[in-house]
N, C-alpha and C. Protein backbone atom coordinates (compact mmCIF):
# COMPACT_ATOMS: atom_id res chain seq x y z
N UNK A 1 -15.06 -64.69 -0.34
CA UNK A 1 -13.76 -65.05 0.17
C UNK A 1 -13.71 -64.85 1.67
N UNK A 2 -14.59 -63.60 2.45
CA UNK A 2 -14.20 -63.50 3.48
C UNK A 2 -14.89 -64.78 4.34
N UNK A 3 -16.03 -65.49 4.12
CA UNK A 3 -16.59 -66.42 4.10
C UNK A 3 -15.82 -67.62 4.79
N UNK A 4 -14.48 -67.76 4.11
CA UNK A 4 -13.53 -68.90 3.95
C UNK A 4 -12.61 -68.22 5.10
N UNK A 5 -12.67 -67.27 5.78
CA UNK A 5 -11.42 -67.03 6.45
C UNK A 5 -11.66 -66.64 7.55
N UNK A 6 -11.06 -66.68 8.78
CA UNK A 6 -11.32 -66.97 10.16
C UNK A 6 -12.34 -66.03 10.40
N UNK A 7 -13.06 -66.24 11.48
CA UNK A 7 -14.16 -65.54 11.99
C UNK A 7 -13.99 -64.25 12.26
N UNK A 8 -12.81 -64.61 13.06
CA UNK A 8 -12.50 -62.92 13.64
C UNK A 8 -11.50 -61.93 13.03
N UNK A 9 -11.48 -61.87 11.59
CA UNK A 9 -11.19 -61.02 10.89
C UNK A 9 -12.28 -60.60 9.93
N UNK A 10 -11.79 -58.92 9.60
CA UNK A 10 -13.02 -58.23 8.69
C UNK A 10 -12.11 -58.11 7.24
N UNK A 11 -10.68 -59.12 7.15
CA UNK A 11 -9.78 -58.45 5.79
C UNK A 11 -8.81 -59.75 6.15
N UNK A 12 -8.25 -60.09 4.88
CA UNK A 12 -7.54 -60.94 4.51
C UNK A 12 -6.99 -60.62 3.43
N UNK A 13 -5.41 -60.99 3.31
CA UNK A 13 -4.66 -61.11 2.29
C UNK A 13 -4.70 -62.02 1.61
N UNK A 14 -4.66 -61.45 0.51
CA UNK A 14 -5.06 -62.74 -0.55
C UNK A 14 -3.65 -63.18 -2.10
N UNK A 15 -3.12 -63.74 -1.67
CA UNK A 15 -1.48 -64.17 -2.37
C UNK A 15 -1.84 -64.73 -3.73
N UNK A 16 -1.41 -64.37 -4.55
CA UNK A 16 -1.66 -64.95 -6.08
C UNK A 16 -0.46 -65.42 -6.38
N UNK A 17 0.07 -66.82 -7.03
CA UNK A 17 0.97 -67.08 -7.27
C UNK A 17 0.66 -67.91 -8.57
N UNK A 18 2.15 -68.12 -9.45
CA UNK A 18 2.42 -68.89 -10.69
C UNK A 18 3.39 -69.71 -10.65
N UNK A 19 3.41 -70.89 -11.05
CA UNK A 19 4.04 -72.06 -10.56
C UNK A 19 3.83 -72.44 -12.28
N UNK A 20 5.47 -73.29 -12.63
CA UNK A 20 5.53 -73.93 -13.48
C UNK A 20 5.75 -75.32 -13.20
N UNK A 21 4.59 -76.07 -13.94
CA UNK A 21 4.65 -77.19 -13.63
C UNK A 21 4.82 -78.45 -15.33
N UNK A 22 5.96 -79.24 -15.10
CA UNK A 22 6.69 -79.98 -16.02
C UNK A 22 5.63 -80.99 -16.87
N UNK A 23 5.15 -81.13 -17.69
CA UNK A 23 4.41 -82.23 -18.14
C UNK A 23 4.48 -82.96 -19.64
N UNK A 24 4.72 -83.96 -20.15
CA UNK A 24 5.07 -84.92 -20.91
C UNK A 24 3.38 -85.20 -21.77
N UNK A 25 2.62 -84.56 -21.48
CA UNK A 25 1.62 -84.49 -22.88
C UNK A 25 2.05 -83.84 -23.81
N UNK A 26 1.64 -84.21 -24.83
CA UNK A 26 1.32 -83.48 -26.51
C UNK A 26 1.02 -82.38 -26.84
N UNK A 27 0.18 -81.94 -25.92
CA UNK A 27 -0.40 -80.52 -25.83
C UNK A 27 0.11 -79.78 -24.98
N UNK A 28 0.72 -79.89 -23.85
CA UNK A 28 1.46 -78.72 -23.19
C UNK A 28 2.50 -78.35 -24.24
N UNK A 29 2.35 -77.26 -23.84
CA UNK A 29 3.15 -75.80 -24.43
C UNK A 29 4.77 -75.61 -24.04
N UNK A 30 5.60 -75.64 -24.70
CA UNK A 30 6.77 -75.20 -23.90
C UNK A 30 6.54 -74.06 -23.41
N UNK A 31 7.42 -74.19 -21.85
CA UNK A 31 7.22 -73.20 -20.58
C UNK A 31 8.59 -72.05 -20.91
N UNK A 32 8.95 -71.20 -20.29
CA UNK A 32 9.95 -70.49 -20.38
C UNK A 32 11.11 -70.78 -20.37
N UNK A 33 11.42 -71.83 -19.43
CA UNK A 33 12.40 -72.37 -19.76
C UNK A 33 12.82 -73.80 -20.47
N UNK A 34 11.90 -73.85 -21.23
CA UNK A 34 11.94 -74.39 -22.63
C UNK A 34 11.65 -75.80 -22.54
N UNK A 35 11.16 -76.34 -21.37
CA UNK A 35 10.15 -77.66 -20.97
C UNK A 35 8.99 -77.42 -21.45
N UNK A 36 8.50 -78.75 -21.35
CA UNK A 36 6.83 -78.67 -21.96
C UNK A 36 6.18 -78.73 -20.29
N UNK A 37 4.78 -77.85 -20.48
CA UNK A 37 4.48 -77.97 -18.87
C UNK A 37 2.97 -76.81 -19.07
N UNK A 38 2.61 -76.61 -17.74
CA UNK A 38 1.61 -75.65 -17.81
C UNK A 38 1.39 -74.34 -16.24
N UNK A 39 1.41 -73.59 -16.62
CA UNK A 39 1.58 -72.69 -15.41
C UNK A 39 0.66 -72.05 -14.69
N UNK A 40 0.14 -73.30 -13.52
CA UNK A 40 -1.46 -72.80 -13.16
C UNK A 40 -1.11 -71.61 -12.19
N UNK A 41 -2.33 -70.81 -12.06
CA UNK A 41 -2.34 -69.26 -11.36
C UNK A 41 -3.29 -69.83 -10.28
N UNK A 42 -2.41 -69.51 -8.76
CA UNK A 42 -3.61 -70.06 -7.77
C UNK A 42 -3.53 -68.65 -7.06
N UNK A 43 -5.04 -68.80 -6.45
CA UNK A 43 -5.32 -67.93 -5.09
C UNK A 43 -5.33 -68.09 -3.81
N UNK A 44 -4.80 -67.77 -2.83
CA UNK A 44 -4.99 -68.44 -1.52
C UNK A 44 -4.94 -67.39 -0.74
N UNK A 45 -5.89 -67.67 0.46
CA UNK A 45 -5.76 -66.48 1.05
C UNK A 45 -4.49 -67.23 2.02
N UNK A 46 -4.21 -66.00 2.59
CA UNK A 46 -2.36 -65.99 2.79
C UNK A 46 -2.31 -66.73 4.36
N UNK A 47 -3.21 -66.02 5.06
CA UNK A 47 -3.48 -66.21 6.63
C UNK A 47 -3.90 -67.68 7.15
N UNK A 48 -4.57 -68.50 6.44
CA UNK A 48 -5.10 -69.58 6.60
C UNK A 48 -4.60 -70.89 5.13
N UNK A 49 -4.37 -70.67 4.09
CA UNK A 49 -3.69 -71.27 2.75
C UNK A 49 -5.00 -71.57 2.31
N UNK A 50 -5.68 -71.38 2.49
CA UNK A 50 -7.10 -72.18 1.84
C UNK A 50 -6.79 -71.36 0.61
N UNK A 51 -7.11 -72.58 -0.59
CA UNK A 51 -7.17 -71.96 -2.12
C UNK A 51 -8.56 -71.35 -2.32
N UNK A 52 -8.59 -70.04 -2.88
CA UNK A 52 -10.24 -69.48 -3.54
C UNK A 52 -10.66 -70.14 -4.81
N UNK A 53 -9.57 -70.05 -5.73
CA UNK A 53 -9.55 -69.92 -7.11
C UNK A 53 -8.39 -70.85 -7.63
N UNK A 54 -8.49 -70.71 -8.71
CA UNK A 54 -7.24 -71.67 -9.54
C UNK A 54 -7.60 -71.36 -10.75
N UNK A 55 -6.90 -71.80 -11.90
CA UNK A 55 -6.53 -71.16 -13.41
C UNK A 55 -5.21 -71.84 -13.80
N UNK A 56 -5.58 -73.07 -14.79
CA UNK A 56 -4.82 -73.82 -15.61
C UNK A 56 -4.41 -72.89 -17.04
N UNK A 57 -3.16 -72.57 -16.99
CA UNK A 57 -2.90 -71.74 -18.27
C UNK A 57 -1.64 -72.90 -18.98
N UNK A 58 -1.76 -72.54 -20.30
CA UNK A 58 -0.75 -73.16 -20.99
C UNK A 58 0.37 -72.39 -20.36
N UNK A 59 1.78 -73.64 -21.05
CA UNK A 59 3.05 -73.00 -20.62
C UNK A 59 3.54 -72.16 -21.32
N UNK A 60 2.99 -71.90 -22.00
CA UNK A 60 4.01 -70.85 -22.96
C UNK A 60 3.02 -68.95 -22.66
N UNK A 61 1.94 -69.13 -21.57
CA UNK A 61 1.30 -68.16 -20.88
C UNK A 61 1.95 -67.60 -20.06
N UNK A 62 2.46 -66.16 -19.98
CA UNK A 62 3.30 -65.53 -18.97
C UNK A 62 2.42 -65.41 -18.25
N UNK A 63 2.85 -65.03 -16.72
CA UNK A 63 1.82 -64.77 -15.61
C UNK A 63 0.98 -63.56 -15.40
N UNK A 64 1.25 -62.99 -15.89
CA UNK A 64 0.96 -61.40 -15.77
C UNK A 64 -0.42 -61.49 -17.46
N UNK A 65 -0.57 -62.65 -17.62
CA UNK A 65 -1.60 -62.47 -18.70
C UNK A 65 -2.92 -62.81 -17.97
C-alpha cells in the first residue's frame, strides 16, 4: 500500500467504507433498507483516493462482517 502513496510519506491513512448500492438482478439480496442491491466494502487510502482493495458483498451483508 505504501507503494501507491506519495513518495514523501512513511504512513498513510487508509479509509474503509460501505456503500449501498440499488440493483434489479435476481440475485441481489435485499439491503437494509429493504431494496434489492449489494454493499461493496472499498479501501482507499484517504490522502491521495487511490482504491487498494474492494469486496462485493451481498445486500443483506452488514458491514462490520
Amino acid at each position: 500500500m505504501l507503494e501507491a502513496a506519495p513518495q514523501d510519506r512513511d504512513r498513510v491513512t487508509l479509509d474503509i467504507d460501505a456503500s449501498v448500492v440499488h440493483a434489479k438482478k435476481k440475485t441481489a439480496r435485499r439491503t437494509c433498507r429493504g431494496k434489492r442491491g449489494y454493499a461493496p466494502m472499498i479501501g482507499r487510502i484517504a490522502e491521495t483516493g487511490q482504491v487498494v482493495k474492494s469486496g462485493l458483498h451481498k445486500g443483506s451483508v452488514p458491514p462490520a462482517a
